[in-house]
N, C-alpha and C. Protein backbone atom coordinates (compact mmCIF):
# COMPACT_ATOMS: atom_id res chain seq x y z
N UNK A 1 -13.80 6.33 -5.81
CA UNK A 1 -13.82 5.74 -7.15
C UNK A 1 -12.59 6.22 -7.92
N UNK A 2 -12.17 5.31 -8.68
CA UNK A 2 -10.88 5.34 -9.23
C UNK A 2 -11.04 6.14 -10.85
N UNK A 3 -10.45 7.36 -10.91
CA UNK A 3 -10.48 8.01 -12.37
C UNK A 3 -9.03 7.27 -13.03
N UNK A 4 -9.98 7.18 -14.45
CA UNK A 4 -9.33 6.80 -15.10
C UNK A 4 -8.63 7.63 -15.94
N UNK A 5 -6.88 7.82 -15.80
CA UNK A 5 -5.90 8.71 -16.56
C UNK A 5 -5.85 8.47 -17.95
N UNK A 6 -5.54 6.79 -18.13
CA UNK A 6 -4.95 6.82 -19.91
C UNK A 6 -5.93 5.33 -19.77
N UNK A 7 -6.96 5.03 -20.67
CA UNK A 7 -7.48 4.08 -20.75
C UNK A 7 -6.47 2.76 -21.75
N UNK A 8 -6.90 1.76 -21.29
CA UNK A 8 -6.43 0.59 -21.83
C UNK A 8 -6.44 0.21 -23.08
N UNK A 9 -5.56 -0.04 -23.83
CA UNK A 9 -5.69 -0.37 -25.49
C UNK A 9 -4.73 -2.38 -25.59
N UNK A 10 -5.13 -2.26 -26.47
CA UNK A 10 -4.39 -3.86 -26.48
C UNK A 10 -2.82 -3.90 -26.45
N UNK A 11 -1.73 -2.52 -26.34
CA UNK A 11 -0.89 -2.35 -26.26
C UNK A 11 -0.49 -1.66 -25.47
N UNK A 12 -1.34 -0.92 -25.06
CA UNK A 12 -0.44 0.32 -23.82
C UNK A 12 -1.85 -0.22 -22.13
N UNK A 13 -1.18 0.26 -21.10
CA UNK A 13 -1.91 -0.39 -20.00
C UNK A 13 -2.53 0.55 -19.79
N UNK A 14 -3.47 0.55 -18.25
CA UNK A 14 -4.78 0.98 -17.88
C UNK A 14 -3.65 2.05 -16.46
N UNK A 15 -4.75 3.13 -17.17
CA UNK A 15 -3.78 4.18 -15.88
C UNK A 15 -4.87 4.49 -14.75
N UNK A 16 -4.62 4.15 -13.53
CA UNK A 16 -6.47 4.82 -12.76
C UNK A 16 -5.32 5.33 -11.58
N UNK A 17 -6.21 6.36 -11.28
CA UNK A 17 -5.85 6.90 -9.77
C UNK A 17 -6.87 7.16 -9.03
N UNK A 18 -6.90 6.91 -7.41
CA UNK A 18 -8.19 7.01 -6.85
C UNK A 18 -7.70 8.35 -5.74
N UNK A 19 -6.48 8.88 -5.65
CA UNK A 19 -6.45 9.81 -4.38
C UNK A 19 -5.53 9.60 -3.80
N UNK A 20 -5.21 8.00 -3.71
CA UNK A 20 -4.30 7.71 -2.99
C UNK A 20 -3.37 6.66 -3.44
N UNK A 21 -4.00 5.97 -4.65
CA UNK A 21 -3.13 5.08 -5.36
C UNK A 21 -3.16 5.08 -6.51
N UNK A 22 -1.81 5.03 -7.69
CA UNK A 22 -1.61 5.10 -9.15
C UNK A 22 -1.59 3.76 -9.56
N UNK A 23 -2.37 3.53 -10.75
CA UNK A 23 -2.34 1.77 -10.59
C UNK A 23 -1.96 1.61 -12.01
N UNK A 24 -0.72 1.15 -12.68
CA UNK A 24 -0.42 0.83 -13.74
C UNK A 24 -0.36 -0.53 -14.12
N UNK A 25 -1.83 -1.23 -14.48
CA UNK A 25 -1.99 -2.32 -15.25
C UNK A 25 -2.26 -3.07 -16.15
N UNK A 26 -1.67 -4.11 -17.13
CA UNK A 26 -2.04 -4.53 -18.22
C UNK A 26 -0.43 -4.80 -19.28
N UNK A 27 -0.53 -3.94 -20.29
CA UNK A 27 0.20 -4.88 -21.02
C UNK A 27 1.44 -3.53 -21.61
N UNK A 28 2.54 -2.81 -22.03
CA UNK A 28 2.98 -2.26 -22.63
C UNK A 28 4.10 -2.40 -23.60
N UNK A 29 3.58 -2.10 -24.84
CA UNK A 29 4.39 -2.42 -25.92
C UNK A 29 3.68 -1.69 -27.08
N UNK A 30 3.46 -0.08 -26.94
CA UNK A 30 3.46 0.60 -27.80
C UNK A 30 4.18 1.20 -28.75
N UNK A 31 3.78 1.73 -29.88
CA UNK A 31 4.52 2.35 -30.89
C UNK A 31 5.65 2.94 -30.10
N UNK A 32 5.17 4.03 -29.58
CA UNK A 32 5.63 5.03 -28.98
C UNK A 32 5.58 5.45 -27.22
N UNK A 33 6.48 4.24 -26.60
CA UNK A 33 6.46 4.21 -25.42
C UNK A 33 6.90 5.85 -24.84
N UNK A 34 8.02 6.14 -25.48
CA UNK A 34 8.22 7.65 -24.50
C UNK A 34 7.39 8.47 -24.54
N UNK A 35 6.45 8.58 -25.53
CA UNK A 35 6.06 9.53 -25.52
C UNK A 35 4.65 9.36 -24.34
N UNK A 36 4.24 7.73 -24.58
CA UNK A 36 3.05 7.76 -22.89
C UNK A 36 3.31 7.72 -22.41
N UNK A 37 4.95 7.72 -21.69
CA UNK A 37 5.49 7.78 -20.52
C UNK A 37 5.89 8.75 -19.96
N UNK A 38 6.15 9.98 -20.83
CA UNK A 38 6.27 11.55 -20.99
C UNK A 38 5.01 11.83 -20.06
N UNK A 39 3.73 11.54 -21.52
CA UNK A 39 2.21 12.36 -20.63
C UNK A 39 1.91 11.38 -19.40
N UNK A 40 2.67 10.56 -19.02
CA UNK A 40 2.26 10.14 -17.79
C UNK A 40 2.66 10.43 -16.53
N UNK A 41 4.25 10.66 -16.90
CA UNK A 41 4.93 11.63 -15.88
C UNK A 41 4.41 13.21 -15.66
N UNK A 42 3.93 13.71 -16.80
CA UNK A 42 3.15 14.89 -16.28
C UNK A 42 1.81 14.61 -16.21
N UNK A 43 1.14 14.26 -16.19
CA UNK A 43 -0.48 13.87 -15.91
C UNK A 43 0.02 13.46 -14.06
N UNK A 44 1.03 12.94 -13.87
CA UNK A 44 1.54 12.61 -11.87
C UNK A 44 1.59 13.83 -11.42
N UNK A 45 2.34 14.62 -12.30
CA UNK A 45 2.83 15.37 -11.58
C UNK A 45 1.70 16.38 -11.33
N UNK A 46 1.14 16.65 -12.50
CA UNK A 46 -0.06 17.39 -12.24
C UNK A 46 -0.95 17.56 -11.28
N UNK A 47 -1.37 15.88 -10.47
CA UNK A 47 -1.97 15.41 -9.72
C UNK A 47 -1.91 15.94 -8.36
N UNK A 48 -0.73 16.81 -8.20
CA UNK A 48 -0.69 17.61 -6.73
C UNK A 48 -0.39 16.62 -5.78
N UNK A 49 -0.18 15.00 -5.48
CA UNK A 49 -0.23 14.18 -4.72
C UNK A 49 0.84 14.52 -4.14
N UNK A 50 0.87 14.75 -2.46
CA UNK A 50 2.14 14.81 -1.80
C UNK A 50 2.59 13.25 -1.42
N UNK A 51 1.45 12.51 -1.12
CA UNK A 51 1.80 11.06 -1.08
C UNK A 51 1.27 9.73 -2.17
N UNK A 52 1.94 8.89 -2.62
CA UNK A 52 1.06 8.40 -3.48
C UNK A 52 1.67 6.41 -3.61
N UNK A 53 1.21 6.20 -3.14
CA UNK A 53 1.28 4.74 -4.11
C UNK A 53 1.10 4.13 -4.77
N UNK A 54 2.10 3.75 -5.99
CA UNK A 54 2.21 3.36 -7.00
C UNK A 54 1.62 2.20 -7.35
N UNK A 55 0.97 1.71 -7.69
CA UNK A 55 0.91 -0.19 -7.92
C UNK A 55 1.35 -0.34 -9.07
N UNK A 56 2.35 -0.88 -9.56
CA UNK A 56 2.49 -1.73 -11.03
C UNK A 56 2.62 -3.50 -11.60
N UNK A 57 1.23 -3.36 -12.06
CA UNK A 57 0.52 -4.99 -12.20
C UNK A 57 0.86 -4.91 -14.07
N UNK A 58 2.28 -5.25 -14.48
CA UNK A 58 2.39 -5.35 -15.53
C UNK A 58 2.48 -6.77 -16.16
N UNK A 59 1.82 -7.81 -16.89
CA UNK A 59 1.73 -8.63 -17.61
C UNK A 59 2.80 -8.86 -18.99
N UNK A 60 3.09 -8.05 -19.40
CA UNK A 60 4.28 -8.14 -20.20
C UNK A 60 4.36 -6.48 -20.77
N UNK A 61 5.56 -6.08 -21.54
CA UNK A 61 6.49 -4.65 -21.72
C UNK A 61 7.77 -5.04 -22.54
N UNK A 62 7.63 -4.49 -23.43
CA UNK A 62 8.89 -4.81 -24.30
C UNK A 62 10.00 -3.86 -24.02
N UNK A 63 11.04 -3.86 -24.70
CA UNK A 63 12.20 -3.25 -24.11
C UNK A 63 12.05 -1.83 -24.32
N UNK A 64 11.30 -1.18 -24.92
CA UNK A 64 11.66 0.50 -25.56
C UNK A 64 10.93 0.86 -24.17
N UNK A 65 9.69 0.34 -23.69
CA UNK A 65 8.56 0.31 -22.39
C UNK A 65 9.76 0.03 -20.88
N UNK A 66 10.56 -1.13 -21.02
CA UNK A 66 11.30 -1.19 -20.04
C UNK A 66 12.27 -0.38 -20.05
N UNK A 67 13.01 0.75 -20.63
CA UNK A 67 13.44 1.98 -20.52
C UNK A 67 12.65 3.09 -19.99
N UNK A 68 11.62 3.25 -20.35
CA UNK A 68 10.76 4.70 -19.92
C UNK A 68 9.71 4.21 -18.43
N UNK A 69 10.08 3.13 -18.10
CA UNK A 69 10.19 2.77 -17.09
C UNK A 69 10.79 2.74 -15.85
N UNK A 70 11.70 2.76 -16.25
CA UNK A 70 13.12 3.02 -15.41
C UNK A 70 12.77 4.48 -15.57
N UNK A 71 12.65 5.42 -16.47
CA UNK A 71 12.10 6.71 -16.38
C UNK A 71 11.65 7.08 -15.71
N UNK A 72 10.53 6.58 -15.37
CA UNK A 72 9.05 6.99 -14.85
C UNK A 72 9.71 6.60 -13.37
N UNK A 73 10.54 5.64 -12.90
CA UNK A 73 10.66 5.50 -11.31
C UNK A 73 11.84 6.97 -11.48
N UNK A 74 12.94 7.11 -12.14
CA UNK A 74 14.09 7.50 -11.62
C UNK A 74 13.04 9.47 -11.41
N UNK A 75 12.05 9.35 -12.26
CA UNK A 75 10.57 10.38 -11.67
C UNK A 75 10.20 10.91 -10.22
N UNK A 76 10.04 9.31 -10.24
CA UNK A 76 9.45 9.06 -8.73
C UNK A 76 10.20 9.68 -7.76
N UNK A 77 11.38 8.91 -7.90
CA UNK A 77 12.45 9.14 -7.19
C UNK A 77 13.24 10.72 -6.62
N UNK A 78 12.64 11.81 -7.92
CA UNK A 78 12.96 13.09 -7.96
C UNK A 78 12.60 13.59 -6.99
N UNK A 79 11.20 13.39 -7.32
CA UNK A 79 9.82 14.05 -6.64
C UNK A 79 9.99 13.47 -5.41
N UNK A 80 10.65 12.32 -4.84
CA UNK A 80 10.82 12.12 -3.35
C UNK A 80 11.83 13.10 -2.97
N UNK A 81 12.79 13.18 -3.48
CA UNK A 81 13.94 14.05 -3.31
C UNK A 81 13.55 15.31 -2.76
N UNK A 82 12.25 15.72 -3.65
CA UNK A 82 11.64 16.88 -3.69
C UNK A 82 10.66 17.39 -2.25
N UNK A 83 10.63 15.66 -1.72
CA UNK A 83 9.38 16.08 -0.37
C UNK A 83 8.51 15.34 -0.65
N UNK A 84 8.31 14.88 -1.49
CA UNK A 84 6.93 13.77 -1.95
C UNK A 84 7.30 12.42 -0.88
N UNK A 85 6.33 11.57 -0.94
CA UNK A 85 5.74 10.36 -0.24
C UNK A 85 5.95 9.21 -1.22
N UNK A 86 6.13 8.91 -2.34
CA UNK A 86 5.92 8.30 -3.17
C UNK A 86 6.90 6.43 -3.37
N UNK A 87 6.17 5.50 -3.31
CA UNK A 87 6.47 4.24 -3.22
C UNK A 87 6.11 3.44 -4.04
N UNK A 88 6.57 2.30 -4.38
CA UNK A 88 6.57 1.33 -5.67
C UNK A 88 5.86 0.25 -5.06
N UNK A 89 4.55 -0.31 -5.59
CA UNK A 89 4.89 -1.79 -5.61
C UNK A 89 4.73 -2.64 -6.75
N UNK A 90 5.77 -3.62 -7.18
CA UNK A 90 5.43 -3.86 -8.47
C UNK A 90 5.44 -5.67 -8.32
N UNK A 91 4.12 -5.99 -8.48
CA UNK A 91 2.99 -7.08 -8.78
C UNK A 91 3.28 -7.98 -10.19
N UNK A 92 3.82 -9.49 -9.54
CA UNK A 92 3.94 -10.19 -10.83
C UNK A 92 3.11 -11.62 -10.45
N UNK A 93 3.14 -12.09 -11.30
CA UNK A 93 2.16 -13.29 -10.96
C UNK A 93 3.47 -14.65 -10.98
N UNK A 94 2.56 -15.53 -10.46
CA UNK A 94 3.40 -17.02 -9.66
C UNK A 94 3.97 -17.18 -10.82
N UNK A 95 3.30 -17.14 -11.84
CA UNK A 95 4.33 -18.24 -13.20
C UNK A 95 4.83 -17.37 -14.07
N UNK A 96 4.99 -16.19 -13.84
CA UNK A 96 6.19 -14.91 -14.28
C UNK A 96 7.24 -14.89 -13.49
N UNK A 97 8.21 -15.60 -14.25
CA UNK A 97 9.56 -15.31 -13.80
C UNK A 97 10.41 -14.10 -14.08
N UNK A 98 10.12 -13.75 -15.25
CA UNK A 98 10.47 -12.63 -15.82
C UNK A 98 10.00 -11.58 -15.70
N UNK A 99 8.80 -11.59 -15.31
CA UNK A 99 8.05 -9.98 -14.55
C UNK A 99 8.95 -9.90 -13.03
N UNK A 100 8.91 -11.17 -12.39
CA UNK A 100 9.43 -10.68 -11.02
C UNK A 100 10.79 -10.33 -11.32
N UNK A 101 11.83 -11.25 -11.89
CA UNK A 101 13.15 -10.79 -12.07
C UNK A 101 13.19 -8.65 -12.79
N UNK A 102 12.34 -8.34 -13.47
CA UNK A 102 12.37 -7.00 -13.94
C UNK A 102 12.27 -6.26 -12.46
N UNK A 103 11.45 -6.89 -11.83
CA UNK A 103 10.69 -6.05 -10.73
C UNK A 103 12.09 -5.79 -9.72
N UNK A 104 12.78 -6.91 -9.58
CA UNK A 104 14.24 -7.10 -8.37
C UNK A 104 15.11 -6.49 -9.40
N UNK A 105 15.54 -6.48 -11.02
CA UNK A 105 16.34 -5.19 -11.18
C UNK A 105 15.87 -3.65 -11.24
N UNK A 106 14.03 -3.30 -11.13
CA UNK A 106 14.51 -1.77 -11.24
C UNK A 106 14.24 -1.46 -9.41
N UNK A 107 14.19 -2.15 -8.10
CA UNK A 107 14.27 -2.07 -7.22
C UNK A 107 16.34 -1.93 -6.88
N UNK A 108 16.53 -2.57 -7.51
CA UNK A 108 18.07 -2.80 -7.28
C UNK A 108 18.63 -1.47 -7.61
N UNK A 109 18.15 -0.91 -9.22
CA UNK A 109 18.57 0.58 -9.83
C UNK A 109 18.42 1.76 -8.69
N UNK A 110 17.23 1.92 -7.82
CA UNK A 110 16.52 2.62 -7.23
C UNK A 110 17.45 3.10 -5.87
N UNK A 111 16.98 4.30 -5.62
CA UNK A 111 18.09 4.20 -4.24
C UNK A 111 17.09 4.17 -2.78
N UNK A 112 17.84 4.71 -1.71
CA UNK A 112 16.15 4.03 -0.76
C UNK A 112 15.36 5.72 -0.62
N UNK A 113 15.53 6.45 -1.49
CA UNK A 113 14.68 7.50 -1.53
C UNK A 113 13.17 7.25 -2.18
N UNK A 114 13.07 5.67 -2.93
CA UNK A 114 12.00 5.60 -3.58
C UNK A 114 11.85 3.88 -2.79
N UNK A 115 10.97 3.69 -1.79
CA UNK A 115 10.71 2.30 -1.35
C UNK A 115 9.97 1.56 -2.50
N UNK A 116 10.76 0.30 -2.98
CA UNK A 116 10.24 -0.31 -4.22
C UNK A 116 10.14 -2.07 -3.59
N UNK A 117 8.40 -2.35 -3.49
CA UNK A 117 8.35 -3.39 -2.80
C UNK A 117 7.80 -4.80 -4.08
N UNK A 118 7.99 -5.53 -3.93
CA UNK A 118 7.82 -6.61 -4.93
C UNK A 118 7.09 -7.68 -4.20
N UNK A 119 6.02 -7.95 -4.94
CA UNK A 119 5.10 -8.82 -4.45
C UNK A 119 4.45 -9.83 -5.29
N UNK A 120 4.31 -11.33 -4.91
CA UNK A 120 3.33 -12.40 -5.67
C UNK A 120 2.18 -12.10 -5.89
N UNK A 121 1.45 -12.00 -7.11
CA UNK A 121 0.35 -12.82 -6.83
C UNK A 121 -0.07 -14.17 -7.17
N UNK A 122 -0.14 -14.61 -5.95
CA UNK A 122 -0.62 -16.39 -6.54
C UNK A 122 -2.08 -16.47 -7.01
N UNK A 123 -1.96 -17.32 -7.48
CA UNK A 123 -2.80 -17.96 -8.58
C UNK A 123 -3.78 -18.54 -7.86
């Protein structure tokens, strides 16, 4: 069963981890994106996970969110550096053009220390 990290508000998304997967879904465009992106990077890290997969099922994120984003992978990315397991997949739906295009530039940013896979979901 999947614990839930940062529960869902009509602006910031739903954080769950079950052991083996981090699932960031829903919507982000909070006041104060760095700062949930701060306690989210340490609430991971906390987590002791030597391996972990990421899911990110984001629906829309405004730009201050699409910075601490790029955060939160160039994170990821450390902690692989570091010996970690840790992989992306980031989930847009058929009639988001603009979720998938975000998804192919922060895969592009990324180097291949962090596998960042991009996937449909159809409708």
């Amino acid at each position: 069963m999947a614990k839930t990290l940062f529960e869902q508000t009509e602006r910031s998304p739903l954080v769950t981890f079950d052991g083996d997967e981090l699932l960031i879904k829903g919507r982000s465009f909070m006041d104060d994106a760095a700062e949930f992106y701060r306690n989210l990077i340490a609430s991971i890290a906390n987590l002791g996970a030597d391996s972990l997969a990421i899911s990110v099922a984001l629906d829309y994120f405004n730009t201050s969110s699409s910075k601490c984003l790029l955060e939160l992978f160039r994170a990821f990315e450390k902690m692989n550096k570091e010996g970690k397991n840790y992989r992306i997949t980031w989930f847009y739906e058929e009639n988001c053009p603009d979720i998938e295009e975000a998804g192919e530039d922060y895969r592009d940013l990324m180097t291949d220390l962090l596998p960042f896979e991009i996937v449909c979901l159809e409708n």
